[in-house]
PDB file of N, CA and C in Angstrom:
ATOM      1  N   UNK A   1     -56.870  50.813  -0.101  1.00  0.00           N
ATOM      2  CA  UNK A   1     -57.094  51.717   1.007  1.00  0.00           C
ATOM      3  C   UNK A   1     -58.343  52.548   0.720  1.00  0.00           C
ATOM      4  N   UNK A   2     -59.125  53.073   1.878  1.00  0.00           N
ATOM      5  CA  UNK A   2     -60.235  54.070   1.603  1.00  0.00           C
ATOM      6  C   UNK A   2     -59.841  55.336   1.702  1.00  0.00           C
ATOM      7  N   UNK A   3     -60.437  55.894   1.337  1.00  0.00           N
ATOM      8  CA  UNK A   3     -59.862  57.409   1.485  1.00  0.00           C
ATOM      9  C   UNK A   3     -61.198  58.367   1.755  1.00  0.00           C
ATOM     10  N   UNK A   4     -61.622  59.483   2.542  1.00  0.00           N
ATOM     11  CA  UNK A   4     -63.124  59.822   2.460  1.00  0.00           C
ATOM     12  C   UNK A   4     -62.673  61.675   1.679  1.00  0.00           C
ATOM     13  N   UNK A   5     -63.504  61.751   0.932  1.00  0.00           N
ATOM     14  CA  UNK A   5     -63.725  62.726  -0.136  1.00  0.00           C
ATOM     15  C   UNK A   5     -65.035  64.095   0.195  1.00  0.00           C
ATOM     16  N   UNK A   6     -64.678  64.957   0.685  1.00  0.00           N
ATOM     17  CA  UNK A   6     -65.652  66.027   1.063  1.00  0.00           C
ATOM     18  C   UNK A   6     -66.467  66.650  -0.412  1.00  0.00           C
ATOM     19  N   UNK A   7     -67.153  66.521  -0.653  1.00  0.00           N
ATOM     20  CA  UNK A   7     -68.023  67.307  -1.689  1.00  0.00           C
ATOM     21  C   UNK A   7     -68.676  68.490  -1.193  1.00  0.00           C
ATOM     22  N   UNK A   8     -68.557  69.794  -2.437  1.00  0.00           N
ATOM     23  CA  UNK A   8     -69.389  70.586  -2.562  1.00  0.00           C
ATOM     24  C   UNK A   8     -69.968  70.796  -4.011  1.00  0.00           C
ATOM     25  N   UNK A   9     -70.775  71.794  -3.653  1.00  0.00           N
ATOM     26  CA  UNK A   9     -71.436  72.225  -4.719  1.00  0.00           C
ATOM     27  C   UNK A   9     -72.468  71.318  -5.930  1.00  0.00           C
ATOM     28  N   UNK A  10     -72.337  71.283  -6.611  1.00  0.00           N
ATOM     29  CA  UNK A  10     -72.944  70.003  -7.802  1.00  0.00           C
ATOM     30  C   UNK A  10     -72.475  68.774  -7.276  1.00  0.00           C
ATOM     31  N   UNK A  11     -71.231  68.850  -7.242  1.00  0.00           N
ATOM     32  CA  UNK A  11     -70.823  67.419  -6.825  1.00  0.00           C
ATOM     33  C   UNK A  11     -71.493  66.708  -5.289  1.00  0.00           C
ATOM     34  N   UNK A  12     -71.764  67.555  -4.430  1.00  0.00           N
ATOM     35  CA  UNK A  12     -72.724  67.066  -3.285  1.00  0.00           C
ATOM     36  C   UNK A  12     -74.279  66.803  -3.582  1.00  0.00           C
ATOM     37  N   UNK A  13     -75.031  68.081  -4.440  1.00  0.00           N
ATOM     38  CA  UNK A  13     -75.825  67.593  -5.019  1.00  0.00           C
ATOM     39  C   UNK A  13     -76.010  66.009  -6.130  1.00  0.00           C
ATOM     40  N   UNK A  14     -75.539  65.920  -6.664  1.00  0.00           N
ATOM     41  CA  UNK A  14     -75.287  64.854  -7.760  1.00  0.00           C
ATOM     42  C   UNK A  14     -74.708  62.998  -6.661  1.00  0.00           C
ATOM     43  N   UNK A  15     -73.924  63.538  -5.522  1.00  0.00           N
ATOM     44  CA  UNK A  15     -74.054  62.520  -5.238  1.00  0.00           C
ATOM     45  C   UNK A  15     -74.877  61.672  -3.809  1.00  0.00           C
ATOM     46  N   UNK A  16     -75.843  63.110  -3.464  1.00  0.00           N
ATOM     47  CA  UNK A  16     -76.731  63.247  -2.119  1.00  0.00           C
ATOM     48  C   UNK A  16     -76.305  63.012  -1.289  1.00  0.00           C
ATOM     49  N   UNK A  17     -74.812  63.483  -0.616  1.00  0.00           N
ATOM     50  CA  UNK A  17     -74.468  63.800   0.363  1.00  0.00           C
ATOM     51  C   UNK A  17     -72.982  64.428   0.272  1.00  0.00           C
ATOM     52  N   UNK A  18     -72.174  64.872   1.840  1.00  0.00           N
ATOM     53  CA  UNK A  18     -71.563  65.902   1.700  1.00  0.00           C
ATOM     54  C   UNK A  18     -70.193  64.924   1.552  1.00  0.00           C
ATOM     55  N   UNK A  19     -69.893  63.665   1.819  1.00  0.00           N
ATOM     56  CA  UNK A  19     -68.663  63.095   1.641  1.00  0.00           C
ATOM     57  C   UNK A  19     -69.296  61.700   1.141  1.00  0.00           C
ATOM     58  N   UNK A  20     -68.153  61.253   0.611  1.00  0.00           N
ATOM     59  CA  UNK A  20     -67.750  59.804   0.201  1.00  0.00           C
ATOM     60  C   UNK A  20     -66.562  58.965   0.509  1.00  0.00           C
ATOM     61  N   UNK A  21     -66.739  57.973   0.665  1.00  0.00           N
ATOM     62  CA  UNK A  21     -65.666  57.029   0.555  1.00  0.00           C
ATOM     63  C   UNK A  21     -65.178  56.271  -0.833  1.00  0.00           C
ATOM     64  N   UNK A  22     -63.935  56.644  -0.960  1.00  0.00           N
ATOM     65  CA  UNK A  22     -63.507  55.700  -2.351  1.00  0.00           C
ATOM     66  C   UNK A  22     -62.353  54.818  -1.776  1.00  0.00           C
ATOM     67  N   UNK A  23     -62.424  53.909  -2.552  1.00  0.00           N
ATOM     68  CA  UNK A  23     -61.407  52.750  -2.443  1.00  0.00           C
ATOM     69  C   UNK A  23     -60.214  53.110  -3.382  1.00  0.00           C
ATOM     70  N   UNK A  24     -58.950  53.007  -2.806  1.00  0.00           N
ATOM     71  CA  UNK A  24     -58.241  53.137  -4.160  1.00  0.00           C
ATOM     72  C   UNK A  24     -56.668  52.239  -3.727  1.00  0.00           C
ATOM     73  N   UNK A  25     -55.658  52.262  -4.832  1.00  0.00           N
ATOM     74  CA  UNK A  25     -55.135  51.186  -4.702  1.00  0.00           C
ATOM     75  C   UNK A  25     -53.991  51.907  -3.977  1.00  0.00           C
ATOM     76  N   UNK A  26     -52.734  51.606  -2.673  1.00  0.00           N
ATOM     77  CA  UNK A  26     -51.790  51.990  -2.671  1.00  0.00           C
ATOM     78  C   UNK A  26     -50.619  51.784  -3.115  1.00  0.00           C
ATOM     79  N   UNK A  27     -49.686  52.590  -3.587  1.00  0.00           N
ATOM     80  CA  UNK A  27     -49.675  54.064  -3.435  1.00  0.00           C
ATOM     81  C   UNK A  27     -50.494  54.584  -3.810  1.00  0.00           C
ATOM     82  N   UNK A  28     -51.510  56.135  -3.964  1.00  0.00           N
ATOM     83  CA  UNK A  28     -52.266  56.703  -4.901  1.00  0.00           C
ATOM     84  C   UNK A  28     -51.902  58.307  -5.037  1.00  0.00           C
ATOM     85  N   UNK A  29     -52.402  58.192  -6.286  1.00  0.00           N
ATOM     86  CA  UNK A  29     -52.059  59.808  -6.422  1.00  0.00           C
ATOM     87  C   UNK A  29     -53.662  60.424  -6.660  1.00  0.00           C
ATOM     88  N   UNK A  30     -53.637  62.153  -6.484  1.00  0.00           N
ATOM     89  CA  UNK A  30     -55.073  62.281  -7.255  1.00  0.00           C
ATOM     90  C   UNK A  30     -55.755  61.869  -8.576  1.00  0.00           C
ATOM     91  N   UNK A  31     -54.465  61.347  -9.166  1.00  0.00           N
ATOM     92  CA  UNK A  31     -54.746  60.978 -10.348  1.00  0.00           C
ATOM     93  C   UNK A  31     -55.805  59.877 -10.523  1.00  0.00           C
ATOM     94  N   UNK A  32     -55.214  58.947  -9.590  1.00  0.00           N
ATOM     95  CA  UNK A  32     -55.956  57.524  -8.970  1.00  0.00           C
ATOM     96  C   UNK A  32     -57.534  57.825  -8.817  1.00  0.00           C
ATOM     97  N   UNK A  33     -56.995  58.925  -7.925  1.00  0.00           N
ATOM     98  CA  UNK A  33     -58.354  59.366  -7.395  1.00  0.00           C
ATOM     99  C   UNK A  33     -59.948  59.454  -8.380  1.00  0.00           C
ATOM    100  N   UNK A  34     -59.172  60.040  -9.236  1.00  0.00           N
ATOM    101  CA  UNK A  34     -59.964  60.774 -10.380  1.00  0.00           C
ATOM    102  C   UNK A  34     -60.551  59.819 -10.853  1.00  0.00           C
ATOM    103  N   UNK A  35     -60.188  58.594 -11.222  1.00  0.00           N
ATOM    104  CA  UNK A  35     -60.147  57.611 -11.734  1.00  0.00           C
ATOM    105  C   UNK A  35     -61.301  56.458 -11.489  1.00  0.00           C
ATOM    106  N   UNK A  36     -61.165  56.876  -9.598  1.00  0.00           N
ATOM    107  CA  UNK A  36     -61.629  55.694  -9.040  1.00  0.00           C
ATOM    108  C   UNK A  36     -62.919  56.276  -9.278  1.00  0.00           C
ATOM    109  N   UNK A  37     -62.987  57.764  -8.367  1.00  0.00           N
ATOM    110  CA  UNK A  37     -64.403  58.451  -8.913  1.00  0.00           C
ATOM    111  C   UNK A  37     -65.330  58.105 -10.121  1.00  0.00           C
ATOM    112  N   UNK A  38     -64.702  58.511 -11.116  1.00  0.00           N
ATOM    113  CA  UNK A  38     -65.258  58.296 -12.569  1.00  0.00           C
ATOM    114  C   UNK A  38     -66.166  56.576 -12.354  1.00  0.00           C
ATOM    115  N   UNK A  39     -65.385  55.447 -11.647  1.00  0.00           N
ATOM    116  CA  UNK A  39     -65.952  54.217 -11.550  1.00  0.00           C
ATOM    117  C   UNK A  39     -66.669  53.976 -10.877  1.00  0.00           C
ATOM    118  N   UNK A  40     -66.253  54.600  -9.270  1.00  0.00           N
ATOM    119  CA  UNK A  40     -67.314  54.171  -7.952  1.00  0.00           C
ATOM    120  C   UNK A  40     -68.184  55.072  -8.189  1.00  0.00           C
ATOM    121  N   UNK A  41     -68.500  56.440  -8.738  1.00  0.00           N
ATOM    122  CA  UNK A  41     -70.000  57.131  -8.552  1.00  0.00           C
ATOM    123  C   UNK A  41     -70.225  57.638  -9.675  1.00  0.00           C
ATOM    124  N   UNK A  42     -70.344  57.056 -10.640  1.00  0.00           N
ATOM    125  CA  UNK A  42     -71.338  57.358 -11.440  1.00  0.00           C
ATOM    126  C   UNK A  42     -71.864  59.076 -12.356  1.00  0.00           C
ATOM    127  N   UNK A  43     -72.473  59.646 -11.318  1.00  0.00           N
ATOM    128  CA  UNK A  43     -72.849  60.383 -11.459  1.00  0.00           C
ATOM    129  C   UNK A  43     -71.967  61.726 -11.236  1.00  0.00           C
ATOM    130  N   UNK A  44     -70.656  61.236 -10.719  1.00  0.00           N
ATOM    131  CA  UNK A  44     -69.580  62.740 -11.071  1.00  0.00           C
ATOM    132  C   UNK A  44     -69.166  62.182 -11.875  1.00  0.00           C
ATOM    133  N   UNK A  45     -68.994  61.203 -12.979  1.00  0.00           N
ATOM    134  CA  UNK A  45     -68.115  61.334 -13.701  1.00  0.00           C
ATOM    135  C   UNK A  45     -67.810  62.549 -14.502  1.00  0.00           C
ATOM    136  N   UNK A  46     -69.374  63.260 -15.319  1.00  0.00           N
ATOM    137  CA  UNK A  46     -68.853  64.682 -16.080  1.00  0.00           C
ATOM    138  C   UNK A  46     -68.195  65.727 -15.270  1.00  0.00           C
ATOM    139  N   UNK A  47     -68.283  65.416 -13.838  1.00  0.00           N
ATOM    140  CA  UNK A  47     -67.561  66.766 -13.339  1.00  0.00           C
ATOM    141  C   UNK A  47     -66.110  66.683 -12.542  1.00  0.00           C
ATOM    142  N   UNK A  48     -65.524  65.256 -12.472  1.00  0.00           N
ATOM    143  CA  UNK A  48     -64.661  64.633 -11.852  1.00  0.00           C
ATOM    144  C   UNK A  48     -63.317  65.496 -12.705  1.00  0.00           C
ATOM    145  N   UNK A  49     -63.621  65.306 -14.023  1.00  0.00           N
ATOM    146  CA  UNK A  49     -62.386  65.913 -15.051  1.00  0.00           C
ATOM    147  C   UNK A  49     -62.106  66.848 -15.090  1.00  0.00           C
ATOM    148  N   UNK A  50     -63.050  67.739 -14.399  1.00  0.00           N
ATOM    149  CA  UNK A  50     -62.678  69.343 -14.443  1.00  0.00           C
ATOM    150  C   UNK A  50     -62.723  69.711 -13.519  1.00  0.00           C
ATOM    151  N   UNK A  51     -62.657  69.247 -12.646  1.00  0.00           N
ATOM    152  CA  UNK A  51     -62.902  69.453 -10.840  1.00  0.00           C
ATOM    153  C   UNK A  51     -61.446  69.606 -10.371  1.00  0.00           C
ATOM    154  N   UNK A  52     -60.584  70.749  -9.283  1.00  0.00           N
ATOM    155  CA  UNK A  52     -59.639  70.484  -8.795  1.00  0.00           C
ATOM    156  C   UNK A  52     -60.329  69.813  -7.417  1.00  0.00           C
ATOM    157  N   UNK A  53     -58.960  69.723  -6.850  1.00  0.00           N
ATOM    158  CA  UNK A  53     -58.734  68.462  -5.643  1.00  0.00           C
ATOM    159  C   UNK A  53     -58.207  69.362  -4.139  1.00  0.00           C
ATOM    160  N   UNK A  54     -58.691  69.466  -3.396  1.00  0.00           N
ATOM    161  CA  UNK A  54     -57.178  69.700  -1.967  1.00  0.00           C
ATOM    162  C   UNK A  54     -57.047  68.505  -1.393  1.00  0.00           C
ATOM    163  N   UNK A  55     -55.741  69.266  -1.111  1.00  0.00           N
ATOM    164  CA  UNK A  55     -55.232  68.094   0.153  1.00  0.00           C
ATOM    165  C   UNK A  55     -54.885  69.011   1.247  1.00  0.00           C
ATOM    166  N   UNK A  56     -55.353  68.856   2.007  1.00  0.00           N
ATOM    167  CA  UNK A  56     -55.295  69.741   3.390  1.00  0.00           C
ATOM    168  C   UNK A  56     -55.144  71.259   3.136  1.00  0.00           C
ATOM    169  N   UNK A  57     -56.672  71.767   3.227  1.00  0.00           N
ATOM    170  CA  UNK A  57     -57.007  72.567   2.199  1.00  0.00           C
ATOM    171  C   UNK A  57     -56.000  73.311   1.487  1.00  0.00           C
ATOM    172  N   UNK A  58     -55.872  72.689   1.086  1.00  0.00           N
ATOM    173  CA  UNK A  58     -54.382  73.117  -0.390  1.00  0.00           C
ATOM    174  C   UNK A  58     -54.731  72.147  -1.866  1.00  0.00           C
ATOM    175  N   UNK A  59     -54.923  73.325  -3.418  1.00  0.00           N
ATOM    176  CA  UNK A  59     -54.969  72.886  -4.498  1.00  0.00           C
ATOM    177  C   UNK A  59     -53.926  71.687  -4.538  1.00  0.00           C
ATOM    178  N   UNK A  60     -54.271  70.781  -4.739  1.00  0.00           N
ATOM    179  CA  UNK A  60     -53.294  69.590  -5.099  1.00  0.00           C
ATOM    180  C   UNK A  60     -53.303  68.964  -6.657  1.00  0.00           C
ATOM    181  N   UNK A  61     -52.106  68.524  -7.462  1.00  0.00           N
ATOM    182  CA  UNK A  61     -52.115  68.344  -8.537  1.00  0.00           C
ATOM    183  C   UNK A  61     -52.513  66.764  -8.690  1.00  0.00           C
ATOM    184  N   UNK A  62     -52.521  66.566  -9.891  1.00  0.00           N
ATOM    185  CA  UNK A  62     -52.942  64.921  -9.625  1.00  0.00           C
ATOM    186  C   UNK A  62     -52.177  63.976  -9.916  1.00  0.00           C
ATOM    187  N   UNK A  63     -50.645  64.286  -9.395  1.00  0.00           N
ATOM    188  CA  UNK A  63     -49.377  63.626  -8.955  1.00  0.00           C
ATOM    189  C   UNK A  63     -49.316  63.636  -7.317  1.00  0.00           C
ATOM    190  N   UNK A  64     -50.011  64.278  -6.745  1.00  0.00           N
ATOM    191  CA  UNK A  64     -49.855  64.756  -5.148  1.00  0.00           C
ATOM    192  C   UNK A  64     -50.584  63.384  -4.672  1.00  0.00           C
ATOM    193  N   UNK A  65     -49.787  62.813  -3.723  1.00  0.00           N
ATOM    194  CA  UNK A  65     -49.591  61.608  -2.975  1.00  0.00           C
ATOM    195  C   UNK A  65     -51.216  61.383  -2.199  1.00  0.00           C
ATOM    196  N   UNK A  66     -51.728  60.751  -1.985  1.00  0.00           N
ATOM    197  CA  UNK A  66     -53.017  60.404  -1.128  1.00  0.00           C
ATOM    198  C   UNK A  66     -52.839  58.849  -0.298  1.00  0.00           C
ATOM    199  N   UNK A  67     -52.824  59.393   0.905  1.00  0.00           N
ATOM    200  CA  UNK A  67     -53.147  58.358   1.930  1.00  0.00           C
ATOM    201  C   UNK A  67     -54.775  58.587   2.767  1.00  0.00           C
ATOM    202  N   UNK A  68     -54.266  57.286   3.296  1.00  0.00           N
ATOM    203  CA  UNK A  68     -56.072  56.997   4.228  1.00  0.00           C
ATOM    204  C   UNK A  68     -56.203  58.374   5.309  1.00  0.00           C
ATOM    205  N   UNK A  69     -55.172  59.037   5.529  1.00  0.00           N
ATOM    206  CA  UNK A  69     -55.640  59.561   6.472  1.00  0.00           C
ATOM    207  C   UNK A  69     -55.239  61.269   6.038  1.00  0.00           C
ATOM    208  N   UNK A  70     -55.561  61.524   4.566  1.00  0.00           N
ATOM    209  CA  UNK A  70     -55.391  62.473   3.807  1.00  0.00           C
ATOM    210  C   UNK A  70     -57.126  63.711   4.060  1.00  0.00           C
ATOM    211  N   UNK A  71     -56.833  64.962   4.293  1.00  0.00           N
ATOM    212  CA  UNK A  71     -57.954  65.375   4.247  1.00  0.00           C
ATOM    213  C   UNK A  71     -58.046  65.974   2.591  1.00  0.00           C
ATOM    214  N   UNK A  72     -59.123  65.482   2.063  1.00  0.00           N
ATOM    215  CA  UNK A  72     -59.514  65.414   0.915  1.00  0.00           C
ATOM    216  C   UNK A  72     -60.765  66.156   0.693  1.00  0.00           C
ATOM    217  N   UNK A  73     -60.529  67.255  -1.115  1.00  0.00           N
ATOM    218  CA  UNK A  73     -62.059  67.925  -1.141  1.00  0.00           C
ATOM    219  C   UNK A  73     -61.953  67.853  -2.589  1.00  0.00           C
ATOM    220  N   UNK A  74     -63.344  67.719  -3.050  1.00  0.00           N
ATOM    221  CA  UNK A  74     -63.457  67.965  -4.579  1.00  0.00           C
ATOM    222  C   UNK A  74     -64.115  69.596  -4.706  1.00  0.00           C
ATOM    223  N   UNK A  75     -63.266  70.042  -5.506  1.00  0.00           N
ATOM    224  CA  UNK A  75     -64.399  71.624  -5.652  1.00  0.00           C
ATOM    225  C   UNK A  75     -64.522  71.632  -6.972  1.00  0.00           C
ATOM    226  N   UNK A  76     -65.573  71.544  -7.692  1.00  0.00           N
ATOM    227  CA  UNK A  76     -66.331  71.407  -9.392  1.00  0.00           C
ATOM    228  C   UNK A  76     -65.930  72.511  -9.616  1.00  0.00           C
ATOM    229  N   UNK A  77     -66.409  72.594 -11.147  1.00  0.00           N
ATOM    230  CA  UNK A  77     -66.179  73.837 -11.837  1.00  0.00           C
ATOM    231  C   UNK A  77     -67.450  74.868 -11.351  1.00  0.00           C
ATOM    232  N   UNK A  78     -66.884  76.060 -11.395  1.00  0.00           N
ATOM    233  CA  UNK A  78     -68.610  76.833 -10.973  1.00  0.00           C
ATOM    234  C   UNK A  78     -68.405  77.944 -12.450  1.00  0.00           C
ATOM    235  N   UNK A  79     -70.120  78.129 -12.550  1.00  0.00           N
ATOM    236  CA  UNK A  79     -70.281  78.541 -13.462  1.00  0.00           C
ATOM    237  C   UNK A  79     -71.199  79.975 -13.227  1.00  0.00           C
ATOM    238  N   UNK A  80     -70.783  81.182 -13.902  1.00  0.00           N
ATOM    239  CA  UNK A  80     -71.584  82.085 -13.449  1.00  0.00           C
ATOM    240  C   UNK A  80     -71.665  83.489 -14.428  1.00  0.00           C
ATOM    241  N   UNK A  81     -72.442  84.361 -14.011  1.00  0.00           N
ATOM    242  CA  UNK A  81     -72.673  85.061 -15.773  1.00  0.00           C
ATOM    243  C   UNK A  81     -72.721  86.363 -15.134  1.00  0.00           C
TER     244      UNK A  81
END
């Protein structure tokens, strides 16, 4: 199943634009998710691991269920002094 993934912050930068599509297998969890990320793009992998997830804007753990028609966001770690 696809699932489309809203990016901000680094993670939109890093992957030049504001969403993605990942493929992942059903059932999936965020866990999956995390997973698939790390494979299909590359370039979040360093921030995929420390990144939480929503699911309809709600923190979701990465046991929390994901379907195709899931609204999905990655929010990175932010860093600030």
């Amino acid at each position: 199943m696809k699932v489309k993934v809203k990016l901000f912050a680094v993670a939109k930068q890093r992957a030049g634009c504001d969403s993605i599509e990942v493929e992942l297998p059903a059932p999936a969890t965020i866990h999956h998710l995390r997973s698939a990320l790390i494979q299909q793009y590359p370039p979040l992998a360093d921030i995929v691991p420390h990144a939480r997830f929503a699911l309809s804007s709600e923190y979701a753990a990465d046991s929390a269920a994901v379907s195709p028609d899931s609204e999905i966001a990655i929010i990175p770690p932010v860093s600030g002094g």
